[in-house]
N, C-alpha and C. Protein backbone atom coordinates (compact mmCIF):
# COMPACT_ATOMS: atom_id res chain seq x y z
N UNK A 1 0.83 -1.17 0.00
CA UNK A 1 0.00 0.00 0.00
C UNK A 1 0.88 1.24 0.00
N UNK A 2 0.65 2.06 -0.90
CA UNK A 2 1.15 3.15 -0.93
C UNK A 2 0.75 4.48 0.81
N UNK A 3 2.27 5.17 1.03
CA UNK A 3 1.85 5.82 2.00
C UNK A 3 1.77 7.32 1.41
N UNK A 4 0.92 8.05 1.75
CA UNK A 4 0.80 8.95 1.33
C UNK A 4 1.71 10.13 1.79
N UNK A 5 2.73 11.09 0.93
CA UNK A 5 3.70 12.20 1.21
C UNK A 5 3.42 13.13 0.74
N UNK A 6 3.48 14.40 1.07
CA UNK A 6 3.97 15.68 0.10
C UNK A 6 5.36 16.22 0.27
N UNK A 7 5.55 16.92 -0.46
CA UNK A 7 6.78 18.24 -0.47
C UNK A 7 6.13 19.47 -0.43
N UNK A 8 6.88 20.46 0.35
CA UNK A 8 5.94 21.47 0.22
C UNK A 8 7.21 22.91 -0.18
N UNK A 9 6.75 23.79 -0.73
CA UNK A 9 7.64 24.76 -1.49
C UNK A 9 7.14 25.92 -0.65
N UNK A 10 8.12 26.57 -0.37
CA UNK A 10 7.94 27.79 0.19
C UNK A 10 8.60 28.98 0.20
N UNK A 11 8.26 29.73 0.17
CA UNK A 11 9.40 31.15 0.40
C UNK A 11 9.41 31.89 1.90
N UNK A 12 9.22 31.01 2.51
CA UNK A 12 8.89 31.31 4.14
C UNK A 12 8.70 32.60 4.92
N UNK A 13 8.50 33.45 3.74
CA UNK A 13 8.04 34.71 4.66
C UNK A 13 6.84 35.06 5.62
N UNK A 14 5.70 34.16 4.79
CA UNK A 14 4.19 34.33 5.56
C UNK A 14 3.69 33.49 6.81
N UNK A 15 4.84 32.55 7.17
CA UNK A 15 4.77 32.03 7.97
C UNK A 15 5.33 32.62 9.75
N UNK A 16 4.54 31.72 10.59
CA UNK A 16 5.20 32.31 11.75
C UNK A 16 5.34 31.03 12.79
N UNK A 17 6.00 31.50 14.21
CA UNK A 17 6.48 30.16 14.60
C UNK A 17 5.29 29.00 14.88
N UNK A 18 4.29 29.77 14.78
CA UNK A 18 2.92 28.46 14.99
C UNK A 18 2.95 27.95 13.88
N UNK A 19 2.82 28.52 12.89
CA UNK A 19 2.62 27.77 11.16
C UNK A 19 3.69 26.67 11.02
N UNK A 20 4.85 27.04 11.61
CA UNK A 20 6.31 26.13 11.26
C UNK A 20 6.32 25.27 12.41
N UNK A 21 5.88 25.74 13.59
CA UNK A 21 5.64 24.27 14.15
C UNK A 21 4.11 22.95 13.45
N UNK A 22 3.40 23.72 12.97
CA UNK A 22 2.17 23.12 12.31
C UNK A 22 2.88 22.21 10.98
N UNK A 23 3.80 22.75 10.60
CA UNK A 23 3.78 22.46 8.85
C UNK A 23 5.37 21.24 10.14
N UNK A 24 5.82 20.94 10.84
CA UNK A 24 6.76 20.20 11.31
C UNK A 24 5.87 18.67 12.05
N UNK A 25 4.58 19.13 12.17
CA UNK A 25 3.98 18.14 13.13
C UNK A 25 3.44 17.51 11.86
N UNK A 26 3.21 17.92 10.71
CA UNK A 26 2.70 16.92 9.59
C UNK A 26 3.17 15.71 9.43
N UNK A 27 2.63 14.48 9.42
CA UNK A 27 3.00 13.70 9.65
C UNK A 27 3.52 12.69 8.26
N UNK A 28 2.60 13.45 7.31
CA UNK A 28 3.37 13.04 5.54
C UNK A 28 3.79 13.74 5.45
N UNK A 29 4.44 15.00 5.64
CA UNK A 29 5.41 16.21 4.90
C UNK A 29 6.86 15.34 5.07
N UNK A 30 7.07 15.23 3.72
CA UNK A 30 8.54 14.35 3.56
C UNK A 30 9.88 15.12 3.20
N UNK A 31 9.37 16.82 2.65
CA UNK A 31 10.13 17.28 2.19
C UNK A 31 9.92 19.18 2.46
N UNK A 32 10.53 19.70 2.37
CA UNK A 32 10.56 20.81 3.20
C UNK A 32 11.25 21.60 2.30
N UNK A 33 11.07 22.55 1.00
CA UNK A 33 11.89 23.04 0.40
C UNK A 33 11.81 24.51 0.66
N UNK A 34 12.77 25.16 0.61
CA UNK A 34 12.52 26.90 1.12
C UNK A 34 13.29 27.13 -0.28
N UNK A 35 12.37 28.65 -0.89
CA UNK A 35 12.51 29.49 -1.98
C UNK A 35 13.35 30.22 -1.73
N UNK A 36 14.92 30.52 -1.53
CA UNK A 36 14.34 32.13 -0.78
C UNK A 36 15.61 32.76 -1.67
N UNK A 37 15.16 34.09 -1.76
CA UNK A 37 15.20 34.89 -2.94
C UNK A 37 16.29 36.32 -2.29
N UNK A 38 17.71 35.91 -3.01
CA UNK A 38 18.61 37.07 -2.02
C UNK A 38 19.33 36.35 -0.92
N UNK A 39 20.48 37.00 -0.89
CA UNK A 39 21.33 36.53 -0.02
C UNK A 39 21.80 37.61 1.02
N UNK A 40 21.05 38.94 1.03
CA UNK A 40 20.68 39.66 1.95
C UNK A 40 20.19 40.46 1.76
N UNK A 41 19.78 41.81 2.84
CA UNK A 41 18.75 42.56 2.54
C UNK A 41 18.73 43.17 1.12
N UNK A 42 19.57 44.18 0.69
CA UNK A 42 19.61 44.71 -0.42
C UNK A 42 19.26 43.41 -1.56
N UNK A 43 19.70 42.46 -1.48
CA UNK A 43 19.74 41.34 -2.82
C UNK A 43 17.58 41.41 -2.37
N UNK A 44 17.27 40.65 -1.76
CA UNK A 44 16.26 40.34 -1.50
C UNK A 44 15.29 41.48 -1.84
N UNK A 45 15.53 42.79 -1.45
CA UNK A 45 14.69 43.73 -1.78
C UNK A 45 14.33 43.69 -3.33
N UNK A 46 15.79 43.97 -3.78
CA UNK A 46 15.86 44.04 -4.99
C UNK A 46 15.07 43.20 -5.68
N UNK A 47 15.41 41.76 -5.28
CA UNK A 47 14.54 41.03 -6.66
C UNK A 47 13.22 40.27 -6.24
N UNK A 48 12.90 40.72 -4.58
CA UNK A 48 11.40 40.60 -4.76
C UNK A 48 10.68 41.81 -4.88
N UNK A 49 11.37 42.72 -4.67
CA UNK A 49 10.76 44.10 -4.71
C UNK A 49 9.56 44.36 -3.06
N UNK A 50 10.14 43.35 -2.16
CA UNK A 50 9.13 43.66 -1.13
C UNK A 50 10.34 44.69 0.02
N UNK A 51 9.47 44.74 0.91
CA UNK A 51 9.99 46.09 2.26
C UNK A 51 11.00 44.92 2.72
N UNK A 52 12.03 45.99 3.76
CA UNK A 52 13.03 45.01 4.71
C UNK A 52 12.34 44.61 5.72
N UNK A 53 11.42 44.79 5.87
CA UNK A 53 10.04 43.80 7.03
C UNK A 53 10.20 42.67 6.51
N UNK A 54 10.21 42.60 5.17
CA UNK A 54 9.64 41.16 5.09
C UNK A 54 11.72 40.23 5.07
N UNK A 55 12.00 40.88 4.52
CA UNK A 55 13.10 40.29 4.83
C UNK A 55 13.47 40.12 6.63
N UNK A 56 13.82 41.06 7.20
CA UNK A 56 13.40 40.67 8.64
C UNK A 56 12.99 39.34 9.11
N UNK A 57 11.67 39.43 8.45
CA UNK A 57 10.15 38.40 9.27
C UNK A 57 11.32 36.83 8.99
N UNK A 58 11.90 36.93 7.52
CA UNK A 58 12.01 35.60 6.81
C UNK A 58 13.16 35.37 7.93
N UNK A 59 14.47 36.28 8.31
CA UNK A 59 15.36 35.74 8.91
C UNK A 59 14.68 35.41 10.44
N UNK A 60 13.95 36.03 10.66
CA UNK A 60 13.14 35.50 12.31
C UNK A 60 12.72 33.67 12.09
N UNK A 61 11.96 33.94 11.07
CA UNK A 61 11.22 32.68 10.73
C UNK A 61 12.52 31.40 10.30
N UNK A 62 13.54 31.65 9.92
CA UNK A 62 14.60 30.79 9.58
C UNK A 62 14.85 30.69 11.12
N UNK A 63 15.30 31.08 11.98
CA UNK A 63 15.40 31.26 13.20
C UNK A 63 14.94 30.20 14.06
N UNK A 64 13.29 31.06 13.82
CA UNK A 64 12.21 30.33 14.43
C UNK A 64 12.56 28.54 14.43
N UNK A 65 12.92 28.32 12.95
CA UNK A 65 12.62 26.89 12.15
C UNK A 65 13.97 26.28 12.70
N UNK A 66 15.14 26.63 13.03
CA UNK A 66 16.11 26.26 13.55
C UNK A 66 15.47 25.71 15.13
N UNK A 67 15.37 26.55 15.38
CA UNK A 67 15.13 26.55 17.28
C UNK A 67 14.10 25.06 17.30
N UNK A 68 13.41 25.02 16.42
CA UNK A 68 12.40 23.73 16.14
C UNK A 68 12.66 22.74 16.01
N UNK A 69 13.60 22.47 14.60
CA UNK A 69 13.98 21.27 14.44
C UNK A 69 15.03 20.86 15.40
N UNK A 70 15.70 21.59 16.06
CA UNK A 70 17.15 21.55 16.93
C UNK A 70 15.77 20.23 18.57
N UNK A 71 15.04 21.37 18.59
CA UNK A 71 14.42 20.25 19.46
C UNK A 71 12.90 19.44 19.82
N UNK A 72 13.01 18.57 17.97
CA UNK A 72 12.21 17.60 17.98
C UNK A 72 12.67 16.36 16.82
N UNK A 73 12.11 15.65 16.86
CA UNK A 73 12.18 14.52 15.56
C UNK A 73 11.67 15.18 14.71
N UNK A 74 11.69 14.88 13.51
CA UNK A 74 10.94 14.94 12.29
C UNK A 74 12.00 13.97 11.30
N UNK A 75 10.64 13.63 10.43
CA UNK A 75 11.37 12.75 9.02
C UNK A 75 11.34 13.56 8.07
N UNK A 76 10.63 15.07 8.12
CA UNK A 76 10.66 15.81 6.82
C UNK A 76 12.28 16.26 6.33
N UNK A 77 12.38 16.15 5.46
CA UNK A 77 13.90 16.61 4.91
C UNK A 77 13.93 17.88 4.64
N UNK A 78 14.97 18.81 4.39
CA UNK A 78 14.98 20.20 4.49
C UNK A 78 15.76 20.45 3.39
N UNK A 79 15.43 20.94 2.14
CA UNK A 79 15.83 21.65 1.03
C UNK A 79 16.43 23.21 0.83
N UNK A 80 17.49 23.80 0.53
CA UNK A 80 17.21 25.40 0.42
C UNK A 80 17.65 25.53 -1.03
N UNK A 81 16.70 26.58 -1.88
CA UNK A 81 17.20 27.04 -3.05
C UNK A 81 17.35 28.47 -2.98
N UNK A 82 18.73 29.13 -3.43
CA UNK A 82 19.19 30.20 -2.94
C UNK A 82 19.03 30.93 -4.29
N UNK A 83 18.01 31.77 -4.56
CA UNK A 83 18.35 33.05 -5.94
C UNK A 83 19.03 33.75 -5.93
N UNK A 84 20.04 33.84 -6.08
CA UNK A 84 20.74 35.34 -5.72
C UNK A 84 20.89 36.00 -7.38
N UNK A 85 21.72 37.58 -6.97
CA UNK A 85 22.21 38.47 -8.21
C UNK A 85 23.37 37.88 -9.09
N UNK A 86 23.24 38.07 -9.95
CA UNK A 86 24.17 37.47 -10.88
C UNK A 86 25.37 38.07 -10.33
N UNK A 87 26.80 37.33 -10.30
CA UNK A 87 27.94 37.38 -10.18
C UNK A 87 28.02 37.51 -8.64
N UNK A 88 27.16 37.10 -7.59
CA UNK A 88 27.58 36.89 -6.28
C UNK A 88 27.73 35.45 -5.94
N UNK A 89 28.91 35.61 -5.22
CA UNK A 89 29.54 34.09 -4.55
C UNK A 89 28.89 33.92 -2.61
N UNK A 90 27.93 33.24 -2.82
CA UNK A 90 27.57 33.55 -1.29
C UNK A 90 28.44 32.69 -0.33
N UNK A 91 29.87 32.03 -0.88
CA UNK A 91 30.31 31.80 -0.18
C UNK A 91 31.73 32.74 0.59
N UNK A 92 31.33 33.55 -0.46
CA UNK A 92 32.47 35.04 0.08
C UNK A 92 31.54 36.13 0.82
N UNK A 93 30.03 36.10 1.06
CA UNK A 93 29.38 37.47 1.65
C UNK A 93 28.82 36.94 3.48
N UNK A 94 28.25 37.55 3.63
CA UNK A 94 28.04 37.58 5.23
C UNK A 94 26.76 38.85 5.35
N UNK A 95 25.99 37.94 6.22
CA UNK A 95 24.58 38.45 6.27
C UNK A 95 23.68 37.77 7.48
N UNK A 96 22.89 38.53 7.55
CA UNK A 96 21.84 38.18 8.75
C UNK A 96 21.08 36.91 8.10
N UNK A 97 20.79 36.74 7.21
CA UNK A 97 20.24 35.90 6.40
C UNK A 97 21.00 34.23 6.13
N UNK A 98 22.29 34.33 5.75
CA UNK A 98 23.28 33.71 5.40
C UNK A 98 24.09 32.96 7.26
N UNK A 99 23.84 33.85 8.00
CA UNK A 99 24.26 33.53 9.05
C UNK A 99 22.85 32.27 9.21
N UNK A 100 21.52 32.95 9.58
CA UNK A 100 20.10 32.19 10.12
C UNK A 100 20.40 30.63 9.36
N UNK A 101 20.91 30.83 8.20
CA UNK A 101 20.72 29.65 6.95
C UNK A 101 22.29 28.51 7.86
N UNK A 102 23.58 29.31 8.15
CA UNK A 102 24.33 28.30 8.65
C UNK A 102 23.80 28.11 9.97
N UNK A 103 22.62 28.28 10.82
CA UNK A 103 22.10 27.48 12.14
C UNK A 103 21.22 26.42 11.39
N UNK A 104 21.10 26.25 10.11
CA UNK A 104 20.19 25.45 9.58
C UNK A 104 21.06 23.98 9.04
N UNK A 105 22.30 24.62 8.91
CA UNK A 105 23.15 23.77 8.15
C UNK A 105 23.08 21.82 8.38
N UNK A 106 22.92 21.69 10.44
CA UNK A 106 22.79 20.25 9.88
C UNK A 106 21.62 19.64 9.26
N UNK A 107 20.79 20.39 9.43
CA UNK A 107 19.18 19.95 8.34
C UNK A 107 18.66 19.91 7.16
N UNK A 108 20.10 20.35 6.54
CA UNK A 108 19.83 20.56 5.34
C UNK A 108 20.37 19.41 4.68
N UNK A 109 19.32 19.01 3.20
CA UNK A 109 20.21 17.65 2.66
C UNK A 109 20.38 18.06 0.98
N UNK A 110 19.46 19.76 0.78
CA UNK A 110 20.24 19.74 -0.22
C UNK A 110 20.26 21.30 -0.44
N UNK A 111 20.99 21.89 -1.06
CA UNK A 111 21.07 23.49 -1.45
C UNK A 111 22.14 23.60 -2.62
N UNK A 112 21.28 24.85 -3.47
CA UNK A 112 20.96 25.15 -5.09
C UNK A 112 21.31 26.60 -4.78
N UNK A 113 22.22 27.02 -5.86
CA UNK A 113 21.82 28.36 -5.83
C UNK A 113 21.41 28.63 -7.48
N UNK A 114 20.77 29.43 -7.30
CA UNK A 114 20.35 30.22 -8.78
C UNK A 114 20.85 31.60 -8.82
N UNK A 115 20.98 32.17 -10.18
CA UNK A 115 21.23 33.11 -10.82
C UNK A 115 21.04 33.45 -12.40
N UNK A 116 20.91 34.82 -12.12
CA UNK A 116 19.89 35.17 -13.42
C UNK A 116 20.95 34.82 -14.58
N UNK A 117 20.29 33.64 -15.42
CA UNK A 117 21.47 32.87 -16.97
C UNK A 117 21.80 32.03 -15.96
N UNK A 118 21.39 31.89 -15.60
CA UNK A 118 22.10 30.08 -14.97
C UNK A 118 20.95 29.40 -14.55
N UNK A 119 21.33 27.83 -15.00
CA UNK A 119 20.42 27.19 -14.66
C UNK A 119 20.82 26.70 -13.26
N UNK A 120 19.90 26.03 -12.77
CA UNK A 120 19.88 25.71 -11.30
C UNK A 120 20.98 24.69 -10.85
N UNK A 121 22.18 25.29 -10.20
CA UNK A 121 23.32 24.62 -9.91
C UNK A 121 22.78 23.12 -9.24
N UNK A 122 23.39 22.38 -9.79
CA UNK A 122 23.12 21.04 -8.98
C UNK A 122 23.47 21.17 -7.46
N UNK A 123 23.11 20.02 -6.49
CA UNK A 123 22.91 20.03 -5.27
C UNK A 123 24.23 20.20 -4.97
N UNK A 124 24.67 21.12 -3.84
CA UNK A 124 26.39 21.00 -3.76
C UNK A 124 26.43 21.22 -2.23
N UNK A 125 27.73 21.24 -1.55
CA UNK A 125 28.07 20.90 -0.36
C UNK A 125 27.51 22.48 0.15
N UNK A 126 27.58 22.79 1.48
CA UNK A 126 27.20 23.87 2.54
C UNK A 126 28.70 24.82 1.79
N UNK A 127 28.19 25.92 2.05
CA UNK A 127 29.36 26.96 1.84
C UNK A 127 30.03 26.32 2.94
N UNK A 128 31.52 27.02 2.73
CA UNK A 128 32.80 26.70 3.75
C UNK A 128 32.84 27.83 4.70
N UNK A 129 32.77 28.13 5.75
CA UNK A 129 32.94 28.81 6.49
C UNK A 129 33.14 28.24 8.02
């Protein structure tokens, strides 16, 4: 018998720590992918065109999602796909954002970055830092 899973895609801004404990207690969520767009404030403004609130909210909410998984089980797996500006190396910048993402680091099983003319880098190791 088939068990039933989803994946779920997100850009985790609209969420808050009740939603991310909600979307952690799912008991088919197998996969956990975060959108997120910018590798810090200025990048993020830029190419979603939203306020530094919402950038803010997202590094709270990365936060939030750390402090969570750090203390419970889950089988959901944790994805990040990183958009950034063309010609940035996010393994040379440093950010409020970039910091939230290395408290995420052992949960993660896979991370992508994108950039505008590039297709979506295959899955590659955690920046070095």
């Amino acid at each position: 018998h088939n068990e039933l899973s989803y994946h779920l895609i997100t850009n985790f801004v609209l969420v808050d720590p009740e939603r991310i404990k909600f979307l952690l207690d799912l008991q088919h969520l197998s996969f956990l992918r975060l959108s997120l767009y910018g590798h810090d404030e200025p990048s993020f403004e830029e190419i979603t065109q939203k306020p530094a609130k919402q950038y803010t909210r997202l590094v709270d909410n990365l936060r939030s999602l750390q402090e969570q998984l750090s203390s419970r089980e889950t089988t959901a797996l944790l994805g990040l796909h990183l958009w950034t500006p063309a010609n940035v190396n996010v393994e040379e910048c440093s950010s409020d954002l970039l910091d939230a993402l290395e408290l995420l680091r052992s949960h993660v099983v896979e991370f992508r970055v994108r950039q505008p003319g590039n297709s979506l880098t295959e899955a590659r190791p955690w920046r070095s830092r």
